[in-house]
PDB file of N, CA and C in Angstrom:
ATOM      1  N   UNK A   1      -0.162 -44.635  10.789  1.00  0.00           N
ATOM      2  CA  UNK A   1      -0.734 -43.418  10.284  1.00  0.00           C
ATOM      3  C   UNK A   1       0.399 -42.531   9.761  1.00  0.00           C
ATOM      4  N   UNK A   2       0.160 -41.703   8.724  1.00  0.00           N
ATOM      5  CA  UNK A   2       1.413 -41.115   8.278  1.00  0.00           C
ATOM      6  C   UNK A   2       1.331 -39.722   8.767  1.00  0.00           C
ATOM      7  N   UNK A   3       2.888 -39.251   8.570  1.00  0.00           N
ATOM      8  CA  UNK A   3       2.523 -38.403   9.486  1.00  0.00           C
ATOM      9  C   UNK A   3       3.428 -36.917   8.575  1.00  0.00           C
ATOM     10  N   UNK A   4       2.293 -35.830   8.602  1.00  0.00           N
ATOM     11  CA  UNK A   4       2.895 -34.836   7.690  1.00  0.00           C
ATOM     12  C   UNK A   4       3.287 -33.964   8.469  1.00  0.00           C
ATOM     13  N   UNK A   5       4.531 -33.472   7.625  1.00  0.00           N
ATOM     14  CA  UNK A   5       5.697 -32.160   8.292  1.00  0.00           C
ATOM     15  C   UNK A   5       5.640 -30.904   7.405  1.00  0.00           C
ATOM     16  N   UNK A   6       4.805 -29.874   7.888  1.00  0.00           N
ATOM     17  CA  UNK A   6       5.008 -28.668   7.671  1.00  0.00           C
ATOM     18  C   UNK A   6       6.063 -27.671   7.864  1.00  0.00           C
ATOM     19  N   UNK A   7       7.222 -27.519   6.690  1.00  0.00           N
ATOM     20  CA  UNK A   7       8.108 -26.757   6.760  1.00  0.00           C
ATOM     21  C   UNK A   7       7.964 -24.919   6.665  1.00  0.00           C
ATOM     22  N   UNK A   8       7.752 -24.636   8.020  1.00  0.00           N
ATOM     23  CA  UNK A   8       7.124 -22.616   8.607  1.00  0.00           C
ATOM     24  C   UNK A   8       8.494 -22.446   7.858  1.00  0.00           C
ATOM     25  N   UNK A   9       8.751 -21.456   7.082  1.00  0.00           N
ATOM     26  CA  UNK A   9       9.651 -20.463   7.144  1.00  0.00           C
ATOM     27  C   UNK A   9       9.410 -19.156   8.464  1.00  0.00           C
ATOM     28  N   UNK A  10      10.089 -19.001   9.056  1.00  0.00           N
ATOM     29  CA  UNK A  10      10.205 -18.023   9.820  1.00  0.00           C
ATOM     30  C   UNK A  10      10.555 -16.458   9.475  1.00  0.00           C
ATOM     31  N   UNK A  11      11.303 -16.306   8.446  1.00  0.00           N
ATOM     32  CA  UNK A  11      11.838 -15.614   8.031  1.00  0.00           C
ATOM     33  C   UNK A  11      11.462 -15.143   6.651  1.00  0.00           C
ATOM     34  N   UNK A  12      11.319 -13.902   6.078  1.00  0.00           N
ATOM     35  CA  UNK A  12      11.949 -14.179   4.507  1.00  0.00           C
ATOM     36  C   UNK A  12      13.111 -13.062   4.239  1.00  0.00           C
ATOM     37  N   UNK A  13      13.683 -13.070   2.930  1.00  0.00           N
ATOM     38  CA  UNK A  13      14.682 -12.747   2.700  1.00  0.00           C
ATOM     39  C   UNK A  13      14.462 -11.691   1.474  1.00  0.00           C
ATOM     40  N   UNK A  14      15.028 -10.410   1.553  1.00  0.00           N
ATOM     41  CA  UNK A  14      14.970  -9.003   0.536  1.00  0.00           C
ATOM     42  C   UNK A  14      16.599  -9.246  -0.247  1.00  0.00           C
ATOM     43  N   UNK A  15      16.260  -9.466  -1.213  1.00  0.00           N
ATOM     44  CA  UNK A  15      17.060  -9.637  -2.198  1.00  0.00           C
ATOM     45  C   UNK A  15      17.353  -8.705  -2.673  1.00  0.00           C
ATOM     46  N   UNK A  16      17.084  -7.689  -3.443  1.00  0.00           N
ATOM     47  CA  UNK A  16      16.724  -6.369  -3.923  1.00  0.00           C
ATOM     48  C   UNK A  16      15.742  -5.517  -3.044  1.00  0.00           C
ATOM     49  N   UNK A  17      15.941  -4.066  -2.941  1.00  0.00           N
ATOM     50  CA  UNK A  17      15.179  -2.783  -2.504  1.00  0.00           C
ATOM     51  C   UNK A  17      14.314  -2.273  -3.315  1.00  0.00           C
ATOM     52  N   UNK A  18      14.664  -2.031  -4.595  1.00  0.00           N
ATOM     53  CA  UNK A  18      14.287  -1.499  -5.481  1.00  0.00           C
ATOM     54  C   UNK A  18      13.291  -2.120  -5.478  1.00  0.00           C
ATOM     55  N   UNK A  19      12.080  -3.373  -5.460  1.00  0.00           N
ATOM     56  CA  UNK A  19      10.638  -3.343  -5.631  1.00  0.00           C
ATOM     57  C   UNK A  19      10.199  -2.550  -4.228  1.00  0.00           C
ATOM     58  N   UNK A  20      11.007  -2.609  -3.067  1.00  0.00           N
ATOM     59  CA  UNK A  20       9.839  -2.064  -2.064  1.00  0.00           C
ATOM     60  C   UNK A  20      10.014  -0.714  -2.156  1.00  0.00           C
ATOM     61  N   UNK A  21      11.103   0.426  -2.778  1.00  0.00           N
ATOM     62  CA  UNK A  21      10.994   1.450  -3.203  1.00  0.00           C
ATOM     63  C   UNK A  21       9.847   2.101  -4.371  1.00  0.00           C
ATOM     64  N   UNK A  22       9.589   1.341  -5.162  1.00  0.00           N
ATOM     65  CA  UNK A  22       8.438   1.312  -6.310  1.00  0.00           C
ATOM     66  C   UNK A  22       6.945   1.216  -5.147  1.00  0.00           C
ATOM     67  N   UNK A  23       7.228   0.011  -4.444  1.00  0.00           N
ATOM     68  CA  UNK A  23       5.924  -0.283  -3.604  1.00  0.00           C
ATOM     69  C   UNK A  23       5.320   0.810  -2.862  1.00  0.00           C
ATOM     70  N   UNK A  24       6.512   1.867  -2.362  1.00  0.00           N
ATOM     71  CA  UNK A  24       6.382   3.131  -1.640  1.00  0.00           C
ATOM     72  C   UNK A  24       5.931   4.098  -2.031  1.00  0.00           C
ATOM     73  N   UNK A  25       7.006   4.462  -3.692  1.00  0.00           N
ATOM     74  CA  UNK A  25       6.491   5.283  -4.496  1.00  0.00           C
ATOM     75  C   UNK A  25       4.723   5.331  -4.934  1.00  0.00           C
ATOM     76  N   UNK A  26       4.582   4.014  -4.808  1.00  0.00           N
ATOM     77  CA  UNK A  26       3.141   3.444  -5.506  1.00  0.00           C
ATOM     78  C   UNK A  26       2.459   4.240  -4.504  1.00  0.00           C
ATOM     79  N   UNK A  27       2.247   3.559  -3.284  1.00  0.00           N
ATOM     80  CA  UNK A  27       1.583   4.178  -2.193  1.00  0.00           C
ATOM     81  C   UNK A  27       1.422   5.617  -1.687  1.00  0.00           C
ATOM     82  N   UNK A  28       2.646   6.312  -1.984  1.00  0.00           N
ATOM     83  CA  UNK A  28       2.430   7.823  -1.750  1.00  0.00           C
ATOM     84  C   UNK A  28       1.425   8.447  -2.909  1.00  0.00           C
ATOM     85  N   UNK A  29       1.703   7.545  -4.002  1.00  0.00           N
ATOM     86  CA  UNK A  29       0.957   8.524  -5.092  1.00  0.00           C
ATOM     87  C   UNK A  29      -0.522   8.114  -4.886  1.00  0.00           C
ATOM     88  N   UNK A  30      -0.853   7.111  -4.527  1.00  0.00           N
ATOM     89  CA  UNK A  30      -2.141   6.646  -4.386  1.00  0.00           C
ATOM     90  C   UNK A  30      -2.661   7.484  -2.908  1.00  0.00           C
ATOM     91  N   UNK A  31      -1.930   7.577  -2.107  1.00  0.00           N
ATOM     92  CA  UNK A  31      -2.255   8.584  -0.709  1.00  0.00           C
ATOM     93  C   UNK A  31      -2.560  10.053  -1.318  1.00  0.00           C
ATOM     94  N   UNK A  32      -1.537  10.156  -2.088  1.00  0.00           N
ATOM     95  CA  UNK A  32      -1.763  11.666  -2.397  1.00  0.00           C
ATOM     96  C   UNK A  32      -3.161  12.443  -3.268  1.00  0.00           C
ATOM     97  N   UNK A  33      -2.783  11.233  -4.317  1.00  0.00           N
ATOM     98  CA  UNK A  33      -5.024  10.981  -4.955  1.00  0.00           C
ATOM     99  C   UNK A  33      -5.525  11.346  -4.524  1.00  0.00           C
ATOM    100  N   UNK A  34      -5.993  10.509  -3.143  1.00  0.00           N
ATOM    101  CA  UNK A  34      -7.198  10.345  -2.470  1.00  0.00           C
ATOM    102  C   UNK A  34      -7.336  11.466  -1.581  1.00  0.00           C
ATOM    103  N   UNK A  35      -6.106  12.328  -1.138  1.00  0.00           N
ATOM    104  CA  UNK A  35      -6.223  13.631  -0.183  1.00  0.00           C
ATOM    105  C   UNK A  35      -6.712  14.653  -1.048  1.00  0.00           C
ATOM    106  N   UNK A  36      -5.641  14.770  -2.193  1.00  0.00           N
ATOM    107  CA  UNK A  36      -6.558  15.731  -3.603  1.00  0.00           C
ATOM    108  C   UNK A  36      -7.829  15.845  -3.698  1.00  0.00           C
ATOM    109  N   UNK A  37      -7.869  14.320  -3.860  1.00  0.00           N
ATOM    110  CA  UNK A  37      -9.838  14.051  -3.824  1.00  0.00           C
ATOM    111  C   UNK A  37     -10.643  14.571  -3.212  1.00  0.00           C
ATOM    112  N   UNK A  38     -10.101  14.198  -1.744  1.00  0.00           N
ATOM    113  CA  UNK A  38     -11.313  14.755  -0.998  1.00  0.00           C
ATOM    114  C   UNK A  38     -10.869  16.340  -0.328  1.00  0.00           C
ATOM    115  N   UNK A  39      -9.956  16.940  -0.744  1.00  0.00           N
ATOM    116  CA  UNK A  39     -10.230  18.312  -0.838  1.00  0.00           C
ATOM    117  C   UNK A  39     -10.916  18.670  -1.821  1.00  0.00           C
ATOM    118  N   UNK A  40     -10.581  18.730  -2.872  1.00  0.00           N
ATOM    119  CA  UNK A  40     -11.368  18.993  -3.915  1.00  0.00           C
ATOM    120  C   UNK A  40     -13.064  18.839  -3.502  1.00  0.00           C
ATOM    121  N   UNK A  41     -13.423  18.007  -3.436  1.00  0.00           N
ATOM    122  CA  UNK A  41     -14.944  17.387  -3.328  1.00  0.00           C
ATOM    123  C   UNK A  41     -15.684  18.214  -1.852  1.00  0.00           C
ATOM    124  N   UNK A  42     -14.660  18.729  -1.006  1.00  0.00           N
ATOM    125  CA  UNK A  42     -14.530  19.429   0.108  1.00  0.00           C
ATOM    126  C   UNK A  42     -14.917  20.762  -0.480  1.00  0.00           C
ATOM    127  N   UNK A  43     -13.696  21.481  -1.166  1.00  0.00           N
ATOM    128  CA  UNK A  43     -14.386  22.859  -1.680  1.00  0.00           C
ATOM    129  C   UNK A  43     -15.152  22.993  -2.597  1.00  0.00           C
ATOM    130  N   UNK A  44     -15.500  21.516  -3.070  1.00  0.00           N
ATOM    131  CA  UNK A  44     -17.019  22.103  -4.115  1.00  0.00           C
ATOM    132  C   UNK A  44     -18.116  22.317  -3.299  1.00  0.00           C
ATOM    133  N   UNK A  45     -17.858  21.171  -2.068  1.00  0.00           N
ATOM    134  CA  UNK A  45     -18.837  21.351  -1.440  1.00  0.00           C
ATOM    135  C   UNK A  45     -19.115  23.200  -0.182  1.00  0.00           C
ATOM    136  N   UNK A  46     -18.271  23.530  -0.223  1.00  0.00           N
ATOM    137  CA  UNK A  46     -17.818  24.950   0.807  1.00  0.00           C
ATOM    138  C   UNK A  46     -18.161  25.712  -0.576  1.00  0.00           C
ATOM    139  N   UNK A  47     -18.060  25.471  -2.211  1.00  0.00           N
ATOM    140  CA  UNK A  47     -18.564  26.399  -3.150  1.00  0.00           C
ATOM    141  C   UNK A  47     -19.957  26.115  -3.425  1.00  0.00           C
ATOM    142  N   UNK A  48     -20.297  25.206  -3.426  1.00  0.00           N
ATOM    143  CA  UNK A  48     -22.310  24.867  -3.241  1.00  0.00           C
ATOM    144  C   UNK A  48     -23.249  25.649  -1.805  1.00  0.00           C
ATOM    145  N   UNK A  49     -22.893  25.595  -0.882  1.00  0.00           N
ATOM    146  CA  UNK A  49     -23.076  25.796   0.107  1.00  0.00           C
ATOM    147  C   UNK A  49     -23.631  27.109   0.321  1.00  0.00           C
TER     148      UNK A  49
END
């Protein structure tokens, strides 16, 4: 019967910073959106009310 060998990396390796700095940048701005958002949608709703 043959018999197969799965090579796990354990590890990986950061070559460069600079994409997970972009990745960060990305994420704050997308956090920051969505808080805007729902204030906003917050005081329309406290101006309907």
């Amino acid at each position: 019967m043959a018999q197969t060998q799965l090579k796990n990396k354990t590890h990986t390796e950061v070559e460069d910073g600079s994409s997970l700095k972009g990745t960060l940048a990305s994420v704050f701005f997308v956090g920051i959106f969505i808080v805007l958002t729902w204030v906003g949608v917050y005081f329309l709703y406290l101006d309907r009310f």
